[in-house]
C-alpha atoms as a PDB file:
ATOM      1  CA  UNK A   1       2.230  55.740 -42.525  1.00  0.00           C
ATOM      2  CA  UNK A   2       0.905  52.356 -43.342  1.00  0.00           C
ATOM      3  CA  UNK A   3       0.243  52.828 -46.991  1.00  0.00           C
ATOM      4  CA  UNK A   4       3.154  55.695 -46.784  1.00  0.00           C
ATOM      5  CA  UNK A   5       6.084  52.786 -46.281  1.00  0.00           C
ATOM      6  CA  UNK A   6       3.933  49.705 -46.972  1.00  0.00           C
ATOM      7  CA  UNK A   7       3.960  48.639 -43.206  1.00  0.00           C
ATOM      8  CA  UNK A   8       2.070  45.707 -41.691  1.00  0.00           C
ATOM      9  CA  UNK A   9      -0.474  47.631 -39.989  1.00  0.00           C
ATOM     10  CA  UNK A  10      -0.099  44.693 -37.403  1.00  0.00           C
ATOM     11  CA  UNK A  11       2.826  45.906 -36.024  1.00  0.00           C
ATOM     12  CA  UNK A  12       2.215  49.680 -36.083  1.00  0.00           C
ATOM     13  CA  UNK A  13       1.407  51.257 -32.684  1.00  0.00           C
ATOM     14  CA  UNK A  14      -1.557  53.147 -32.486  1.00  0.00           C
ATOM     15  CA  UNK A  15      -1.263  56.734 -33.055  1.00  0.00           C
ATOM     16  CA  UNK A  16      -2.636  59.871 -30.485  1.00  0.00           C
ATOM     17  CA  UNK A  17      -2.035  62.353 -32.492  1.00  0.00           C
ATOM     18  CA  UNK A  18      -1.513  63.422 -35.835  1.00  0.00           C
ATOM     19  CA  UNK A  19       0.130  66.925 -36.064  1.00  0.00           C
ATOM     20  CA  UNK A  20       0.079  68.977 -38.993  1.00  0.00           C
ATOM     21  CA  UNK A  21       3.393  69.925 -40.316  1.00  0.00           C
ATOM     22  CA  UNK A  22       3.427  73.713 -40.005  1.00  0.00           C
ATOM     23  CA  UNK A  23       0.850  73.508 -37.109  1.00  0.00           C
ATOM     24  CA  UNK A  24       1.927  74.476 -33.126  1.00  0.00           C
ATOM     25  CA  UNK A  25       2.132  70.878 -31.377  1.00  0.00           C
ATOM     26  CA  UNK A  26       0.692  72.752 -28.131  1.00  0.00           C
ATOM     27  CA  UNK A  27      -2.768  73.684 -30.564  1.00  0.00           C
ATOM     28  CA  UNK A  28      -3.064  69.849 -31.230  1.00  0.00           C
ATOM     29  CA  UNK A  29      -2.502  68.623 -28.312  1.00  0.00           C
ATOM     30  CA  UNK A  30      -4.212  70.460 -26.033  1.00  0.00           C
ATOM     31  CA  UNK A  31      -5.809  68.046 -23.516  1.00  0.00           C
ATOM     32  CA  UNK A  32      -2.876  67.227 -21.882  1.00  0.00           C
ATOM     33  CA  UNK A  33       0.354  67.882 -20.462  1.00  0.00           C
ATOM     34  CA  UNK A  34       3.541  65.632 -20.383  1.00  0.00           C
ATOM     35  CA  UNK A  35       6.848  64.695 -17.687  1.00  0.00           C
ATOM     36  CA  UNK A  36       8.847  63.823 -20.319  1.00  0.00           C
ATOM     37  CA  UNK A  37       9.501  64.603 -23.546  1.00  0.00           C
ATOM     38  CA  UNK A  38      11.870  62.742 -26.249  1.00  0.00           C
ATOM     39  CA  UNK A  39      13.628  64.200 -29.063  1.00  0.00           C
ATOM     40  CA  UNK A  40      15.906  62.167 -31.514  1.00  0.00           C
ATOM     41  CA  UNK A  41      17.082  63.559 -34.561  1.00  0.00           C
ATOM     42  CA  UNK A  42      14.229  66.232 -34.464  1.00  0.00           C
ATOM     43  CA  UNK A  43      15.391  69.549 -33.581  1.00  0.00           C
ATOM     44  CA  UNK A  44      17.956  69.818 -36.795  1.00  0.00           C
ATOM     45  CA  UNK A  45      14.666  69.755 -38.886  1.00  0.00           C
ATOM     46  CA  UNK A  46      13.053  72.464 -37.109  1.00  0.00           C
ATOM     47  CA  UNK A  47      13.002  75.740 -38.788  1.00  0.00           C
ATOM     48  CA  UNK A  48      12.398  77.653 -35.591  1.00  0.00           C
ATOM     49  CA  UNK A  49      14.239  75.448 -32.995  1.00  0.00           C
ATOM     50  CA  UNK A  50      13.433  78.335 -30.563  1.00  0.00           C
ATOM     51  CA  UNK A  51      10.206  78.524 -30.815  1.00  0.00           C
ATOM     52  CA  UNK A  52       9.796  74.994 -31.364  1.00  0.00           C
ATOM     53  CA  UNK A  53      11.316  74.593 -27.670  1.00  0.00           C
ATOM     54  CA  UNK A  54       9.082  77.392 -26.462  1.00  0.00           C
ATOM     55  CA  UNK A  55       5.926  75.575 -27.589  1.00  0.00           C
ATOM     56  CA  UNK A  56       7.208  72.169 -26.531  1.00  0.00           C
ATOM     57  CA  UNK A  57       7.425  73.847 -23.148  1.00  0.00           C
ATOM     58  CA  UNK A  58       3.714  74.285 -22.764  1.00  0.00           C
ATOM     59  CA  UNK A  59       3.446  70.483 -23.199  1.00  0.00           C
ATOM     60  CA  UNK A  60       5.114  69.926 -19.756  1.00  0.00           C
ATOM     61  CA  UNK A  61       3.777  69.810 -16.229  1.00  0.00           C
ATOM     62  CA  UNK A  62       6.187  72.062 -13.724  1.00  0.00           C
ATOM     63  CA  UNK A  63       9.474  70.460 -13.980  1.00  0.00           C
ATOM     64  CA  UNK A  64       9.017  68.270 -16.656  1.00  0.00           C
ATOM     65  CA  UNK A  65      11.934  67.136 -19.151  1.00  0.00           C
ATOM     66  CA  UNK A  66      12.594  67.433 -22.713  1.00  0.00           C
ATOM     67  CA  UNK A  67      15.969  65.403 -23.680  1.00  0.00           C
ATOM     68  CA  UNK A  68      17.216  65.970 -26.998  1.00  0.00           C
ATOM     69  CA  UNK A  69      19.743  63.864 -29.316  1.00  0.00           C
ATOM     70  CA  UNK A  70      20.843  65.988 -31.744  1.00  0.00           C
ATOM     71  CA  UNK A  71      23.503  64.949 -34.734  1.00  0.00           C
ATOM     72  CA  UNK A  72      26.775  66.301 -34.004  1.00  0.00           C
ATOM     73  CA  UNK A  73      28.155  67.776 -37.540  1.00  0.00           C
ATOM     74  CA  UNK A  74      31.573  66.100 -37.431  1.00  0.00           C
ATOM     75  CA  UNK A  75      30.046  62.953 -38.078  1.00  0.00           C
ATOM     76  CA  UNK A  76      27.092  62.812 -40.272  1.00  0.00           C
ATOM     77  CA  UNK A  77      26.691  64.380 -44.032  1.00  0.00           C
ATOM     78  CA  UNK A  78      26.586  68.376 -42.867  1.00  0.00           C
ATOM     79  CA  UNK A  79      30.632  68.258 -42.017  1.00  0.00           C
ATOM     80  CA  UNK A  80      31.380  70.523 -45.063  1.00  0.00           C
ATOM     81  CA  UNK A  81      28.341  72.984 -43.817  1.00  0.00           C
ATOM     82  CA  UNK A  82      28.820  75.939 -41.489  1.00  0.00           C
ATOM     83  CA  UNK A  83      27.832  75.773 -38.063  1.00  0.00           C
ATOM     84  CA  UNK A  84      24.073  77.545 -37.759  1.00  0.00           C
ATOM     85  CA  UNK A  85      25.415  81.092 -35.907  1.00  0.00           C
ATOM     86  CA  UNK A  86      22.710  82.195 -33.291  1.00  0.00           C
ATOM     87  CA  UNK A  87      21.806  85.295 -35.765  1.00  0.00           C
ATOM     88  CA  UNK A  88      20.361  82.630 -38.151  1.00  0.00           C
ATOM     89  CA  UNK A  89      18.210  81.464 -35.181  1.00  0.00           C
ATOM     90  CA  UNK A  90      16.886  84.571 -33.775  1.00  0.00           C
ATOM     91  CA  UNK A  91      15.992  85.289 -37.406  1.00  0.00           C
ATOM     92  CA  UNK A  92      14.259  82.678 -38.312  1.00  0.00           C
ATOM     93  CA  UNK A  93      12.824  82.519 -34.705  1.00  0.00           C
ATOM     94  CA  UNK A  94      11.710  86.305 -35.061  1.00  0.00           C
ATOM     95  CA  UNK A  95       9.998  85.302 -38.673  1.00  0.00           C
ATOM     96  CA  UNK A  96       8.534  82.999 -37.070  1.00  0.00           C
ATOM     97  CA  UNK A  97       9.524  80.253 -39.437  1.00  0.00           C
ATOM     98  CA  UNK A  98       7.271  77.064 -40.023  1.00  0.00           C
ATOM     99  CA  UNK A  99       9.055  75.810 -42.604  1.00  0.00           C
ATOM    100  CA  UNK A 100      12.640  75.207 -44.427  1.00  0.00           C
ATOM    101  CA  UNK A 101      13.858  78.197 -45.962  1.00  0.00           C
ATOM    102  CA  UNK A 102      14.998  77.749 -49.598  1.00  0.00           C
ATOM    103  CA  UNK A 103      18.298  78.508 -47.769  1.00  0.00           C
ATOM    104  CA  UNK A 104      18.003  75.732 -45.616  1.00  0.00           C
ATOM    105  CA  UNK A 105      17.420  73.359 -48.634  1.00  0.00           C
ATOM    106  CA  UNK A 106      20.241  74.833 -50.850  1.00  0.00           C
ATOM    107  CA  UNK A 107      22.420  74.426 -47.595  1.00  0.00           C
ATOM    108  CA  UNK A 108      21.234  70.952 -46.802  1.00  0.00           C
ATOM    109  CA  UNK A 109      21.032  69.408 -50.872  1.00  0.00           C
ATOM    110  CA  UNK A 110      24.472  68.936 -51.908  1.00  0.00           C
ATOM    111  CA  UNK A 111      25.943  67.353 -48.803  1.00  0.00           C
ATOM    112  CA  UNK A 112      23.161  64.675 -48.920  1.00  0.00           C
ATOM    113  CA  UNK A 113      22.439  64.676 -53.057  1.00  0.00           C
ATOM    114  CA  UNK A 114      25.233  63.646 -55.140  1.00  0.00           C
ATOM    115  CA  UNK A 115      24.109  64.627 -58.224  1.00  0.00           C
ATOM    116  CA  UNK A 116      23.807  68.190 -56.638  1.00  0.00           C
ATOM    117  CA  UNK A 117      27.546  67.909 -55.722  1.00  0.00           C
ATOM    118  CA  UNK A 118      29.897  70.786 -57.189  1.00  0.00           C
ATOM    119  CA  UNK A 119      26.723  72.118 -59.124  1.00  0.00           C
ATOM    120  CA  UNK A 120      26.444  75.792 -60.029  1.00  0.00           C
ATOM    121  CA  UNK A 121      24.008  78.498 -58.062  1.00  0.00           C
ATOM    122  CA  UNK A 122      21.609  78.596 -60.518  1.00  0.00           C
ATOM    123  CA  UNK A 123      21.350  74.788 -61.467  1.00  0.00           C
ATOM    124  CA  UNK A 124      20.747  74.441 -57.054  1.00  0.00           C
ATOM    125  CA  UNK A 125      18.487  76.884 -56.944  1.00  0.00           C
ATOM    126  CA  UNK A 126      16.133  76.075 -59.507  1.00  0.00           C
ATOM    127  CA  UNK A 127      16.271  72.301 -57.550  1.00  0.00           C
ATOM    128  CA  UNK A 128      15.654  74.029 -54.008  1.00  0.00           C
ATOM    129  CA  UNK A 129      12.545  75.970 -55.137  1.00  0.00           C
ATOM    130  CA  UNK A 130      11.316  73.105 -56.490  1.00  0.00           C
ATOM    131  CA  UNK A 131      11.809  70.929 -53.887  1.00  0.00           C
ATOM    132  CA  UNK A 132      10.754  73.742 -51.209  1.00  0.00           C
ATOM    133  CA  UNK A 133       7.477  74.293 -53.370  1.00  0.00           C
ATOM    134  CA  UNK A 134       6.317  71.124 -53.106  1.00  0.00           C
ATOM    135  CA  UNK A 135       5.830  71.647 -49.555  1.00  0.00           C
ATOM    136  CA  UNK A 136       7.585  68.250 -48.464  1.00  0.00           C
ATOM    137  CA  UNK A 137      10.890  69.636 -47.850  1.00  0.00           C
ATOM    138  CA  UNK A 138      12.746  67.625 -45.029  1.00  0.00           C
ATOM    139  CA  UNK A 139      16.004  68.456 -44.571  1.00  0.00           C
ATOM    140  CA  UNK A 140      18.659  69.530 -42.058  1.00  0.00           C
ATOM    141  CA  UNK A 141      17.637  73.233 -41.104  1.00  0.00           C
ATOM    142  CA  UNK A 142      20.506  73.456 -38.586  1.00  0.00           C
ATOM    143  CA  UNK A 143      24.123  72.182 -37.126  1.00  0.00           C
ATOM    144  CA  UNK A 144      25.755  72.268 -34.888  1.00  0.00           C
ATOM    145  CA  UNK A 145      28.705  70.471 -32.959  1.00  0.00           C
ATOM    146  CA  UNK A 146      28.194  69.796 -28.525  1.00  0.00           C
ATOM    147  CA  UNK A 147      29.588  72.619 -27.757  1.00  0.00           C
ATOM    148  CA  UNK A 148      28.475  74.996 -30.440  1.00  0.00           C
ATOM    149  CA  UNK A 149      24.811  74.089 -29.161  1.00  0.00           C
ATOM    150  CA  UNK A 150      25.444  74.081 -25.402  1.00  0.00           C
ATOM    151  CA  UNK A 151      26.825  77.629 -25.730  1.00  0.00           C
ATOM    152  CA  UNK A 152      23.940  78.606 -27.650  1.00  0.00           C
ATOM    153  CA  UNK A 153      21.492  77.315 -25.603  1.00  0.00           C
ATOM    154  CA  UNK A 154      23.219  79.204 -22.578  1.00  0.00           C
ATOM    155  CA  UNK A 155      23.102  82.251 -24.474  1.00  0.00           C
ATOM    156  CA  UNK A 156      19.266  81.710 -25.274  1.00  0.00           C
ATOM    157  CA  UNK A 157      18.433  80.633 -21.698  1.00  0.00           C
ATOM    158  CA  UNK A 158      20.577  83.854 -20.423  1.00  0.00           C
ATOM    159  CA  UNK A 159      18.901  86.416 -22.760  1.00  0.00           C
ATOM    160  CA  UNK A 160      15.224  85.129 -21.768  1.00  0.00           C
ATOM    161  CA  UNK A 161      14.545  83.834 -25.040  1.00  0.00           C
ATOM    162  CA  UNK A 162      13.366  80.770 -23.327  1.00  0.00           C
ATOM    163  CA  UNK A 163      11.912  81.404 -20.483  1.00  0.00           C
ATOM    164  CA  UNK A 164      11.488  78.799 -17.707  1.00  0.00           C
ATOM    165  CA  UNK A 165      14.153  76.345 -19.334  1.00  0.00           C
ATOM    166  CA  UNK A 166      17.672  75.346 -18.067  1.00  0.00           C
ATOM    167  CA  UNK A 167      19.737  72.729 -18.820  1.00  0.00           C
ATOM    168  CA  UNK A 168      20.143  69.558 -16.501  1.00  0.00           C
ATOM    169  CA  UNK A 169      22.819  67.802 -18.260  1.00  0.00           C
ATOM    170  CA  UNK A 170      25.160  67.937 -21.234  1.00  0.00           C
ATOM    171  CA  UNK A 171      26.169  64.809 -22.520  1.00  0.00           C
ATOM    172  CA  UNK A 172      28.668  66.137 -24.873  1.00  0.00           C
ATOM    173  CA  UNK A 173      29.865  63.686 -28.442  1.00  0.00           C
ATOM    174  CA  UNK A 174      31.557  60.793 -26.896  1.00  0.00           C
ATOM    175  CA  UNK A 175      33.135  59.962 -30.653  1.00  0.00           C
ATOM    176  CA  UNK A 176      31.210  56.509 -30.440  1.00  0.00           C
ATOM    177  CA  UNK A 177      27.657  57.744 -31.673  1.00  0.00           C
ATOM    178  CA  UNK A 178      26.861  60.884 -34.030  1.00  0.00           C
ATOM    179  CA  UNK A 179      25.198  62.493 -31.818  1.00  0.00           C
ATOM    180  CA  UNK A 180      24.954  64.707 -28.669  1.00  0.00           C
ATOM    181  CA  UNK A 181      22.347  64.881 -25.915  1.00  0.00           C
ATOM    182  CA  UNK A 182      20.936  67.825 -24.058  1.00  0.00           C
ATOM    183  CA  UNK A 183      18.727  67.499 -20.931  1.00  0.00           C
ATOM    184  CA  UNK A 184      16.567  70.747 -20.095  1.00  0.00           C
ATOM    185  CA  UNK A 185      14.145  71.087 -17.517  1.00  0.00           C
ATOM    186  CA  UNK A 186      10.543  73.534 -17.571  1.00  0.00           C
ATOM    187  CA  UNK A 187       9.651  75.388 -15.034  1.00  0.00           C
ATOM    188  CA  UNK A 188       6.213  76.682 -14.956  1.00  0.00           C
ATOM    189  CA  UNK A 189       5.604  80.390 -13.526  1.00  0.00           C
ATOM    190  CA  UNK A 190       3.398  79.925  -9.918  1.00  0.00           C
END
């Protein structure tokens, strides 16, 4: 990170663990377990939010926390995208998905890339598989609005697809941040 964005190594805090970018966090870090865990502007990136939750779970002692602040839609640069349907999940879930899809990337491009703005298929695509085969593709996997996530995550919790988990709080978009927080509790089978 230091050479990365030029930082004054001074003022970087030191660093526990490094996890690789396709990698399970739970197979890194594997000597502990956690109360709390923080999310900001994370779980968009995720290609497999649901199993990304599922292995952040085995980070937790019994009743431990993971909060979440995730960018509500309406008001950051994925307005014009489609909400992520639950389908798109529990497929990319069930292929076990590590990293963006070269869906994801065409998805995500033109709302962020102006020069990708209004281009044809072909012209995005040829841009997505490059960008996806460099293997540093960052981009927003998923949106959603509050309440298109709280529903989902109901349904997910409901159907067992995360087992253990339910929800604490909802702190839905208050209009005054672009974001949306989510509160969800672990509990560990006795």
């Amino acid at each position: 990170m230091v050479s990365l964005w030029k930082l004054d190594p001074n003022e970087v805090p030191d660093v526990d663990y490094i996890v690789p970018r396709n990698g399970l966090l739970s197979q890194t870090i594997s000597d502990r377990k956690f109360d709390y865990i923080v999310l900001a502007h994370v779980l968009e990136h995720i290609a497999d939010p649901i199993g990304y939750i599922q292995d952040l779970s085995k980070l937790l002692n019994d009743k431990g926390v993971i909060m979440m602040a995730i960018p509500d839609k309406r008001r950051t640069s994925d307005q014009s995208r489609e909400m992520t349907r639950i389908e798109h999940l529990l497929n990319d879930h069930y292929e076990r998905s590590t990293y963006p899809s070269l869906e994801h990337i065409m998805n995500f491009a033109p709302c962020v890339i102006d020069e990708l703005r209004g281009k044809g298929s072909a012209e995005l695509y040829r841009w997505a598989k490059q960008n996806h085969e460099s293997g540093n593709a960052d981009v927003h996997c998923h949106v959603w609005t509050d309440e298109h996530f709280f529903k989902q995550m109901d349904e997910l919790i409901l159907g067992g697809l995360l087992p253990g988990v339910s929800i604490l709080r909802k702190w839905p978009n208050s209009g005054d941040f672009n974001e949306f927080i989510i509160g969800l509790q672990v509990r560990k089978a006795k």
